[in-house]
Protein backbone atom coordinates (compact mmCIF):
# COMPACT_ATOMS: atom_id res chain seq x y z
CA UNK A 1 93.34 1.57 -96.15
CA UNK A 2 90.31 4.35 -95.55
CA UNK A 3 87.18 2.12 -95.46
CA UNK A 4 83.86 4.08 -95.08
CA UNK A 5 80.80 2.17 -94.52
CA UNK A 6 77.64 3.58 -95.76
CA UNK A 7 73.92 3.07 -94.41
CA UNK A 8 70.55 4.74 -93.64
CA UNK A 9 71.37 4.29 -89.82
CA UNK A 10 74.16 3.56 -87.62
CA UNK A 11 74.45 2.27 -83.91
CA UNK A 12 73.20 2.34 -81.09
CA UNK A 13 70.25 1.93 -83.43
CA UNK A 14 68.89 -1.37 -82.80
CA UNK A 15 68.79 -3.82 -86.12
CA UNK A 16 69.85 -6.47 -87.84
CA UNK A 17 72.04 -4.47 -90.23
CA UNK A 18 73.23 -2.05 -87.81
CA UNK A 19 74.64 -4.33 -85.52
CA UNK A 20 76.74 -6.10 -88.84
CA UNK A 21 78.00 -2.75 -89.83
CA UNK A 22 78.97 -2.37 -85.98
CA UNK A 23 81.21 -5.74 -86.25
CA UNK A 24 82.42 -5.44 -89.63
CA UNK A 25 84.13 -1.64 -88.71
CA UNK A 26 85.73 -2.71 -85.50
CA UNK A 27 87.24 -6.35 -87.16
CA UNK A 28 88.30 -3.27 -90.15
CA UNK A 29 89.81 -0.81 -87.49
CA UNK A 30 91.68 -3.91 -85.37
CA UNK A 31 93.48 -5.17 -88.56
CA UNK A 32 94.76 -1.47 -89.06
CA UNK A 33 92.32 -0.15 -91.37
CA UNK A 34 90.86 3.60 -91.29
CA UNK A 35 87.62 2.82 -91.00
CA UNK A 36 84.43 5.51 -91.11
CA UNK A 37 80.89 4.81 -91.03
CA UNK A 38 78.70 7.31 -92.49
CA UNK A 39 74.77 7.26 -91.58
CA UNK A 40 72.13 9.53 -91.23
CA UNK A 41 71.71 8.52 -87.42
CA UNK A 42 73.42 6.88 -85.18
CA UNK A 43 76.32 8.17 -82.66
CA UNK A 44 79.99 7.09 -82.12
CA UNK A 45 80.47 3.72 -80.52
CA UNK A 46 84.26 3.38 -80.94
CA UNK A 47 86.73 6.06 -80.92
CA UNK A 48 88.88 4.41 -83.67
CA UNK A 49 85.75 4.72 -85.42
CA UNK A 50 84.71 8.01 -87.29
CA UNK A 51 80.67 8.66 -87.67
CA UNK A 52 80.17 11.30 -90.15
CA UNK A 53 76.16 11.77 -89.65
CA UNK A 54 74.14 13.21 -92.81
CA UNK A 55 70.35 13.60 -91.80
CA UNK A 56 69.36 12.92 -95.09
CA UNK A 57 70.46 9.39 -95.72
CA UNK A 58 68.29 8.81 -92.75
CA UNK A 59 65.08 6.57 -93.95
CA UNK A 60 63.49 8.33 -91.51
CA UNK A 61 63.92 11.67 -92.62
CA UNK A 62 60.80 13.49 -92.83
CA UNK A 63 61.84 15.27 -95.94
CA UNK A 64 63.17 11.35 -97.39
CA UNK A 65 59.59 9.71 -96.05
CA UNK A 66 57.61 12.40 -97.97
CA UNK A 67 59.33 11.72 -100.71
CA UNK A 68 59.15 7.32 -100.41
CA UNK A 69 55.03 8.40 -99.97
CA UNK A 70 54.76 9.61 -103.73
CA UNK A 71 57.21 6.95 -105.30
CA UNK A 72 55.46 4.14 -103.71
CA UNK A 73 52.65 5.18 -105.21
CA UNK A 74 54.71 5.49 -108.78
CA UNK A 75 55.04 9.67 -108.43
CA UNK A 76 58.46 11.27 -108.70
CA UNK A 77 58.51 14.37 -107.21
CA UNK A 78 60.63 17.47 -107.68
CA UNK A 79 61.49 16.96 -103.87
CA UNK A 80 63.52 13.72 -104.71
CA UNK A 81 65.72 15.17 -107.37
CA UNK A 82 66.62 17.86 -104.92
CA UNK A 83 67.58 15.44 -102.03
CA UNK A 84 69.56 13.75 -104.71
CA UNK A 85 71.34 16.64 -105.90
CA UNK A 86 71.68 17.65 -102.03
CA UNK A 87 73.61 13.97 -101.65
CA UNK A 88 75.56 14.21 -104.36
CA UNK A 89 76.73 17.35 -103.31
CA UNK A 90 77.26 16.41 -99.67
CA UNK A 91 78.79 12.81 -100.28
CA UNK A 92 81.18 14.31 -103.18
CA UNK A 93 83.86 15.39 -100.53
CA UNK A 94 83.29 12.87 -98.28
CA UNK A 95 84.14 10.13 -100.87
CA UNK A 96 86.94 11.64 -102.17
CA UNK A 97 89.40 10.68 -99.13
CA UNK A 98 88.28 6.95 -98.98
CA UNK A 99 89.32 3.75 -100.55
CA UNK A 100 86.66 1.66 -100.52
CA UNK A 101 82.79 2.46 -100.12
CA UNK A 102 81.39 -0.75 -98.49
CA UNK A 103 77.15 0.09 -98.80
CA UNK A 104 75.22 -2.19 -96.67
CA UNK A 105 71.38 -2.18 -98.50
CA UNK A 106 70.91 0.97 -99.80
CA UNK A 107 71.31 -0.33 -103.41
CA UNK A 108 68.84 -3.06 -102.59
CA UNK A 109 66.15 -1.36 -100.77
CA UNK A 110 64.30 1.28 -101.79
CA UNK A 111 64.07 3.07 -98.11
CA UNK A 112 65.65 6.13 -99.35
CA UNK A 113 65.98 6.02 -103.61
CA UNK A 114 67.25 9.41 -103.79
CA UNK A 115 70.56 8.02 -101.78
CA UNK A 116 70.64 4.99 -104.01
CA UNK A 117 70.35 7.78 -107.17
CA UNK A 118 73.12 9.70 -105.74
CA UNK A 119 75.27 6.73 -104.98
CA UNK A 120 74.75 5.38 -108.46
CA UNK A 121 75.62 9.28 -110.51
CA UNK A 122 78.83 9.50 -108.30
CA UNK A 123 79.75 5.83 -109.04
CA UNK A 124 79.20 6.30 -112.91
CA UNK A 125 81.20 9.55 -112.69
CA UNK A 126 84.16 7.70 -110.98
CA UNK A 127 83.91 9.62 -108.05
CA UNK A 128 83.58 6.30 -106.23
CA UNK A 129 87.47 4.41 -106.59
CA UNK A 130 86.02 1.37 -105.10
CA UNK A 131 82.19 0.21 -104.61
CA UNK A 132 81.27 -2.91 -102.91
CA UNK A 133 77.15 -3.22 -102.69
CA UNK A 134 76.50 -5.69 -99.59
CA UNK A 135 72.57 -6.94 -100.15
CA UNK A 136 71.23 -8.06 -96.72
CA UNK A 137 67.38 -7.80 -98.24
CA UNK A 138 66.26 -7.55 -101.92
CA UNK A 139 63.38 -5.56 -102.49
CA UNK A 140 62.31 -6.19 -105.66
CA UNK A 141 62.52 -9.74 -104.55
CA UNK A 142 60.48 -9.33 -101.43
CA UNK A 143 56.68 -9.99 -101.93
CA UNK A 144 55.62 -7.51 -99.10
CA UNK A 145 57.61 -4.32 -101.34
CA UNK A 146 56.27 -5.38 -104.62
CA UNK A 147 53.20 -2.96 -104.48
CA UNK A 148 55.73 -0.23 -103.45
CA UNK A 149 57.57 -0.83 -106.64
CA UNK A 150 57.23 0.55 -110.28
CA UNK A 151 58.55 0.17 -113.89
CA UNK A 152 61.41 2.71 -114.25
CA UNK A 153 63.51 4.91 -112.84
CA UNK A 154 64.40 5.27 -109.79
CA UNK A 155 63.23 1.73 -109.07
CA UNK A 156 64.89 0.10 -111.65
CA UNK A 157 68.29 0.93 -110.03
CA UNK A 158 67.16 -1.95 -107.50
CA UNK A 159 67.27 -4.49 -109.99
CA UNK A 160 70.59 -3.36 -112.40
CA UNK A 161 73.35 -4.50 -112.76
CA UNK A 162 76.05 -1.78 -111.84
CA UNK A 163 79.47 -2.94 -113.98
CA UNK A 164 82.61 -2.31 -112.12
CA UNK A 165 81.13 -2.86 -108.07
CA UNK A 166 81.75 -5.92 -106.30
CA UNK A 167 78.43 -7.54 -105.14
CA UNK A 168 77.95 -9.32 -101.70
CA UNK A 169 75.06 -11.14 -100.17
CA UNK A 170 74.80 -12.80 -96.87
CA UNK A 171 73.34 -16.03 -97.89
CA UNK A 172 73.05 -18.47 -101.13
CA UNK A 173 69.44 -17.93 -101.16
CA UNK A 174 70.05 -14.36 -101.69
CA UNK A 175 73.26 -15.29 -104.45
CA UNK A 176 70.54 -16.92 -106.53
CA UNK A 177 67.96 -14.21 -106.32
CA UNK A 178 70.46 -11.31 -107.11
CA UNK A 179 72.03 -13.32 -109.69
CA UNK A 180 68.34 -13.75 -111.74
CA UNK A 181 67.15 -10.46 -110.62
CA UNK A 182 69.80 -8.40 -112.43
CA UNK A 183 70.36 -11.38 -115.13
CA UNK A 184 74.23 -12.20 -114.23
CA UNK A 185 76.33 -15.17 -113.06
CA UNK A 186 76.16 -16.49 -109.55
CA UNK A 187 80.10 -16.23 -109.81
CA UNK A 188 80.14 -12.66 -110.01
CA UNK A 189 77.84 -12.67 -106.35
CA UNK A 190 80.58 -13.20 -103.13
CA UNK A 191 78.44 -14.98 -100.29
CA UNK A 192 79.78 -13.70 -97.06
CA UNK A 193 77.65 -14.73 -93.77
CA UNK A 194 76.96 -13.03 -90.72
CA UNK A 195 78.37 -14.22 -87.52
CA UNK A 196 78.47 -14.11 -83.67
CA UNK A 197 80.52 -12.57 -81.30
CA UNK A 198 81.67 -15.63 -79.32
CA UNK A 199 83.55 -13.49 -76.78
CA UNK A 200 80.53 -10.74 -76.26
CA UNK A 201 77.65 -13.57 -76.29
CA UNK A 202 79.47 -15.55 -73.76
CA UNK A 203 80.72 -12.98 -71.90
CA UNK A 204 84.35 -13.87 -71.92
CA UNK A 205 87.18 -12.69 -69.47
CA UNK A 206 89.96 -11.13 -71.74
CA UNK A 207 92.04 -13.94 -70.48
CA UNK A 208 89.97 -16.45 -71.59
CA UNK A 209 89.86 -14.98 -74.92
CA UNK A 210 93.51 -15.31 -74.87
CA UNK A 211 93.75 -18.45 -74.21
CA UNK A 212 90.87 -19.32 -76.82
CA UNK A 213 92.94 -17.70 -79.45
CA UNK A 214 96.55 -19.24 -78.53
CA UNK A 215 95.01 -22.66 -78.16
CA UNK A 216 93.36 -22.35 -81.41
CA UNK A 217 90.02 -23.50 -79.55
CA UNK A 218 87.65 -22.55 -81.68
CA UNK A 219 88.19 -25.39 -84.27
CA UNK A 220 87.64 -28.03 -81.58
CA UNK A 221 85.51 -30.56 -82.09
CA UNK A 222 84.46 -31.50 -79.36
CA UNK A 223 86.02 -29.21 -76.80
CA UNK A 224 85.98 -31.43 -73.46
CA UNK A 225 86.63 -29.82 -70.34
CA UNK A 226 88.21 -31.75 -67.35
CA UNK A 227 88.45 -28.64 -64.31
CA UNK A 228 90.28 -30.28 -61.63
CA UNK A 229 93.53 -29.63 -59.97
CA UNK A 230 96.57 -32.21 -60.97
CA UNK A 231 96.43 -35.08 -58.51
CA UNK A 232 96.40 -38.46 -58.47
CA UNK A 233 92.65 -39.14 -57.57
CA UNK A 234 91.48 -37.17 -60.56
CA UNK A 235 92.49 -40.00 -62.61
CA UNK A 236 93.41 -37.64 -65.49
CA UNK A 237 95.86 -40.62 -67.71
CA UNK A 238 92.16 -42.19 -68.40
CA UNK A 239 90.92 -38.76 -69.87
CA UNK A 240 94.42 -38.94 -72.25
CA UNK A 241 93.72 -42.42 -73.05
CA UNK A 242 90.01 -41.35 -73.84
CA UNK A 243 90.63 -38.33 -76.22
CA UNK A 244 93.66 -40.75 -77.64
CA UNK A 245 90.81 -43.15 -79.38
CA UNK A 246 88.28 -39.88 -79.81
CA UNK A 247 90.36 -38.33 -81.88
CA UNK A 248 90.18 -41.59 -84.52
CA UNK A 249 86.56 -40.25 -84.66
CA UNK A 250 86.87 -36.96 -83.92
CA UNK A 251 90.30 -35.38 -85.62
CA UNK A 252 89.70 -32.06 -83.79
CA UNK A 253 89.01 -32.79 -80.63
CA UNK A 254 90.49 -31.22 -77.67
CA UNK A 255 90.75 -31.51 -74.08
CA UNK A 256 91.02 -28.90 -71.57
CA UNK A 257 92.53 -29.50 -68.03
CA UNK A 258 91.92 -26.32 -66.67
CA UNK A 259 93.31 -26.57 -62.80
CA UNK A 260 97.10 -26.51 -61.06
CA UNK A 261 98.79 -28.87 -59.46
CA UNK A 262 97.09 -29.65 -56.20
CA UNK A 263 99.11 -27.74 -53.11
CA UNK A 264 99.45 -29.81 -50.49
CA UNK A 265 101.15 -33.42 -51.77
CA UNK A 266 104.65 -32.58 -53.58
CA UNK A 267 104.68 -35.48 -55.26
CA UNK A 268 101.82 -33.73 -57.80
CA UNK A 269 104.61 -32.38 -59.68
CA UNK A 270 106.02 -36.04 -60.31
CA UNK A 271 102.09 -36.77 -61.53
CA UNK A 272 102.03 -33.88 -63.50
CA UNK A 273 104.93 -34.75 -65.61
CA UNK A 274 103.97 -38.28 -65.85
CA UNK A 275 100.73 -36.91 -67.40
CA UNK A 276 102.67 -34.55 -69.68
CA UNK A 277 104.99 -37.68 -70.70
CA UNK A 278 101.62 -39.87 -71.81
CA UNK A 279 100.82 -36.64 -73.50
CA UNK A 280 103.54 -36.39 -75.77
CA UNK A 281 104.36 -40.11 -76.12
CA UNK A 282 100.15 -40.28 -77.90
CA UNK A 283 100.97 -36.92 -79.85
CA UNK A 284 98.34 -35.40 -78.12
CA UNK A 285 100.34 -32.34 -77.66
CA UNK A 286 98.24 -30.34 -79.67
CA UNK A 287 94.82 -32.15 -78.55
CA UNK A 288 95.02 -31.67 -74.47
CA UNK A 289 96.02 -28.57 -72.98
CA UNK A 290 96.88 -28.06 -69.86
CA UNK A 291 96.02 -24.63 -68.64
CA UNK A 292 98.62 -24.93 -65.54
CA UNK A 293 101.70 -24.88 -68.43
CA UNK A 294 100.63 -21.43 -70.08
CA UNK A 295 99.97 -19.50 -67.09
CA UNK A 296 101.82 -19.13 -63.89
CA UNK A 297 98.79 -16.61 -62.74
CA UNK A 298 96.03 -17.53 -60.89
CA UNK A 299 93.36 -18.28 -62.95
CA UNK A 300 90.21 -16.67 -61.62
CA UNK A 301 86.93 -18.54 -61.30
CA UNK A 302 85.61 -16.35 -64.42
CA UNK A 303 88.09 -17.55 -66.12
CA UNK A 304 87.29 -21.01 -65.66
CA UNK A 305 83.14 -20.44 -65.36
CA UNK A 306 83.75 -18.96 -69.03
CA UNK A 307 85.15 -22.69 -70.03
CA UNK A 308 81.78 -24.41 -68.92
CA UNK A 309 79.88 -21.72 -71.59
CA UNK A 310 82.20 -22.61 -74.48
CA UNK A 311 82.55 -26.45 -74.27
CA UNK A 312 80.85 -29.48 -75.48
CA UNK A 313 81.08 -31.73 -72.67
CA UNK A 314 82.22 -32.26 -69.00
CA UNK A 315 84.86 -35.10 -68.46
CA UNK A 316 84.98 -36.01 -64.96
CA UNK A 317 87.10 -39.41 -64.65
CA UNK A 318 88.01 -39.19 -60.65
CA UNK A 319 88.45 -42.38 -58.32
CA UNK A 320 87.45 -40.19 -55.57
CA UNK A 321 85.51 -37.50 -54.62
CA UNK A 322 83.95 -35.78 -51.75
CA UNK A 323 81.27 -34.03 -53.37
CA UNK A 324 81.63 -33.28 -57.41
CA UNK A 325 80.93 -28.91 -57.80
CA UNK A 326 81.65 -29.66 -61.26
CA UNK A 327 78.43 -31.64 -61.64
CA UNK A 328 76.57 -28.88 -60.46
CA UNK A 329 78.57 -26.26 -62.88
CA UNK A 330 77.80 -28.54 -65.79
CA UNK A 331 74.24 -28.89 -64.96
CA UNK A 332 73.95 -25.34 -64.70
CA UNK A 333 75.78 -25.03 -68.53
CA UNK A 334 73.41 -26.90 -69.87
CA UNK A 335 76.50 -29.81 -70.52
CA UNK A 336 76.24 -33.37 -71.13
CA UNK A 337 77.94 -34.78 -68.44
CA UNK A 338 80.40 -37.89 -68.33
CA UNK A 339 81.41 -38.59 -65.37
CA UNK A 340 82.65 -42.16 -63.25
CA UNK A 341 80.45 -44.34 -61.36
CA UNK A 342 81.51 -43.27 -57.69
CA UNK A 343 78.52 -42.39 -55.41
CA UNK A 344 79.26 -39.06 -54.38
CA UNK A 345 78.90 -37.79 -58.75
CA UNK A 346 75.60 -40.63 -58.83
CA UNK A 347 74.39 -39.21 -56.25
CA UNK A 348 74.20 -35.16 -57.99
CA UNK A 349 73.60 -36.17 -61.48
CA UNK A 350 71.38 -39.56 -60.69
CA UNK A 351 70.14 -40.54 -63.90
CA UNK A 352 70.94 -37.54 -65.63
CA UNK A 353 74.87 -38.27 -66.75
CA UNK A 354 76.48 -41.05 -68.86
CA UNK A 355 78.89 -43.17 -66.37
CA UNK A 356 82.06 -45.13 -66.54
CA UNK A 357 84.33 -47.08 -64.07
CA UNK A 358 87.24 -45.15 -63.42
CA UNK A 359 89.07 -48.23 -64.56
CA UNK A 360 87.04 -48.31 -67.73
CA UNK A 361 88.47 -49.35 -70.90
CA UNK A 362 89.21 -45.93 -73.48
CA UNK A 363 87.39 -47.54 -76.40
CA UNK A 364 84.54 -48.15 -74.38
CA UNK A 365 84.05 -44.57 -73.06
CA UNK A 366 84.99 -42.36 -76.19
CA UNK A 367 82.33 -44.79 -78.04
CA UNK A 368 80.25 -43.88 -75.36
CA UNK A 369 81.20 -40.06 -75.70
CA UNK A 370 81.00 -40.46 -79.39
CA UNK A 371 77.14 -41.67 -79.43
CA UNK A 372 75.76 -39.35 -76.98
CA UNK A 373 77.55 -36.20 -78.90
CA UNK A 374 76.08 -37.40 -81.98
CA UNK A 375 72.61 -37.68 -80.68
CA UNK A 376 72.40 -34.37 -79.99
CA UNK A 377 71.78 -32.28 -83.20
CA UNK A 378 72.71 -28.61 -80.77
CA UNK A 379 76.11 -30.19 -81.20
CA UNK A 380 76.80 -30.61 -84.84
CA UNK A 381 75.72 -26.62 -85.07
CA UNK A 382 77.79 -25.66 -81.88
CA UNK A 383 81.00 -27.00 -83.35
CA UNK A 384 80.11 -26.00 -86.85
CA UNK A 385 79.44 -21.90 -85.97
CA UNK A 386 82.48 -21.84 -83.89
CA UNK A 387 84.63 -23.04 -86.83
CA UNK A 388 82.93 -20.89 -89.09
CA UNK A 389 80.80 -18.43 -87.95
CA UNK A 390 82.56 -16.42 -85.65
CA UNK A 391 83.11 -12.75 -86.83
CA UNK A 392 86.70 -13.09 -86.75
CA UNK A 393 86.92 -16.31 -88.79
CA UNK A 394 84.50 -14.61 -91.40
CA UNK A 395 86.71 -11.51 -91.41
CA UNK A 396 90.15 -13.94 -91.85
CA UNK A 397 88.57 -16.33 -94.65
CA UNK A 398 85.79 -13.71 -96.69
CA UNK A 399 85.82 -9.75 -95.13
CA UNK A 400 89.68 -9.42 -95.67
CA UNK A 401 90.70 -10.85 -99.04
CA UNK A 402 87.84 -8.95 -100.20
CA UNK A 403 89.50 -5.99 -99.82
CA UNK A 404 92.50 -6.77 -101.21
């Protein structure tokens, strides 16, 4: 499908609305989509992304700022028809070869009314097969504008209706403004939020994405990460046991083992499938994860580093240690840490970690787990954007189907 996106600027112009436009194009382009943004500045970012640059649907245009002088002070002057007629006349061919015309708030602000004027005249002439108006701001419902606003045209095409485009806001507040601003039913508004970039804010390792995706990690609730090699003395059955009873409390949770078998004792292997038989006899085949079954690489320590950044909580259930780096790592993540009572891990995180005996009983510690999660209100809101507020979820449950 040809998708062209349509605002006053594009990236690498910093903004709020730029850097949406910038997401919602490359999700577009990776699920096969041709996808063009057109702008009046802004330079190419992607090269399966076309920028088609028009100076005059810049805002900052001096020709377009000359004109937003007079009209916020209620003058229309001959200037604006011309830069509408100039649109209409440059957009015309343009439009003609794409699909669907997604405009990000250039029917909702009046930054530049002469491209909202043009926009509307090519709509109502069908030149336009499919509109979609995405409000991130409302002018007419913005105190700060209302001065710069009058009774009429061209300002009144900030607060119609226009039959036959799909309307989008980012937020409910912004559903129920639109919906009594322009006198229609909330069910005719689609709310579709913004997100995050879990992989660019994080800095993720393409690997670890991979693994993110495959293991579906996103949805996890909490995500607990146990990074140890396979061996004995890590006491890893207790951390099955553990995330056994969590889950009664905590459908989605997951656990993450993220290191090999340990190299010098053969016998790890016999552990390892021990581990892998308490595994499946629980059903917690789709709950803990074992990083050394899906890889026969090397994981590097980026790879694993990245793990500390997207999980909830460190699970450290060893009888023995010499030191504990993964206390440190933690600390450093910002992690709650639970962790056994063994001097070496007292000794790092002193008061600063919830301990168990490494013979403890698996009610005990998930309750323990389960009230110190709970207590923290950063991770309600973790769990709940990962689920839902990642760009690609938003793109899978709202972007797509809207343009069926």
């Amino acid at each position: 499908m040809k998708i062209a996106l349509l605002h006053y600027s594009a990236p690498p112009i910093v903004g709020g609305v730029e850097s949406v436009i910038a997401q919602h194009a490359l999700l577009m382009a990776d699920a096969g989509h041709e996808v063009s943004i057109i702008a009046g500045r802004g330079a190419s970012f992607d090269p399966h992304i076309a920028l088609i640059q028009l100076p005059l649907l810049d805002s900052r245009n001096p020709d377009v700022l000359s004109v937003k002088a007079q009209l916020d002070h209620g003058l229309i002057p001959k200037e604006f028809y011309v830069i509408t007629s100039n649109l209409i006349t440059q957009l015309q061919p343009i439009l003609s070869n794409v699909e669907v015309l997604i405009a990000h708030n250039v029917c909702s602000l009046h930054k530049n009314l002469a491209l909202t004027a043009a926009l509307k005249t090519l709509f109502t002439q069908g030149l336009i097969p499919r509109l979609i108006l995405w409000h991130h701001d409302l002018a007419w419902t913005t105190p700060h504008y209302r001065a710069e606003l009058h009774e009429g045209y061209p300002w009144e095409l900030l607060r119609q209706d226009w039959p036959g485009a799909r309307l989008v806001v980012v937020s409910r507040l912004r559903q129920l403004e639109l919906a009594e601003l322009i006198d229609i039913s909330i069910d005719r508004i689609d709310v579709i939020p913004n997100g995050v970039n879990i992989g660019l804010f994080n800095k993720l390792e393409m690997k670890t994405l991979e693994l993110v995706d495959r293991l579906n990690l996103l949805d996890s609730k909490p995500l607990i990460l146990l990074p140890v090699r396979i061996t004995p003395r890590k006491n890893i059955e207790l951390s099955l046991a553990v995330v056994n009873v969590l889950r009664q409390v905590f459908p989605q949770v997951k656990l993450i083992v993220t290191g090999p078998l340990g190299p010098h004792n053969p016998s790890n292997q016999d552990y390892f499938e021990k581990l892998v038989s308490i595994r499946d006899e629980l059903g917690l085949a789709s709950s803990v994860h074992f990083l050394a079954e899906l890889s026969d690489e090397y994981l590097p320590d980026s790879v694993i580093l990245d793990f500390y950044h997207l999980s909830d909580a460190l699970f450290l259930p060893s009888r023995e240690e010499g030191f504990g780096i993964p206390i440190l790592e933690a600390a450093v993540a910002g992690m709650p840490i639970f962790c056994s009572d063994i001097p070496p891990l007292h000794d790092l995180a002193d008061r600063f970690a919830d301990y168990f005996s490494p013979d403890g009983d698996p009610h005990v510690i998930a309750s323990q787990i389960d009230r110190r999660l709970r207590d923290l209100p950063t991770f309600e809101l973790r769990a709940r954007v990962r689920a839902s507020f990642s760009w690609e979820r938003i793109y899978k449950k709202h972007i797509s189907p809207l343009l069926m």
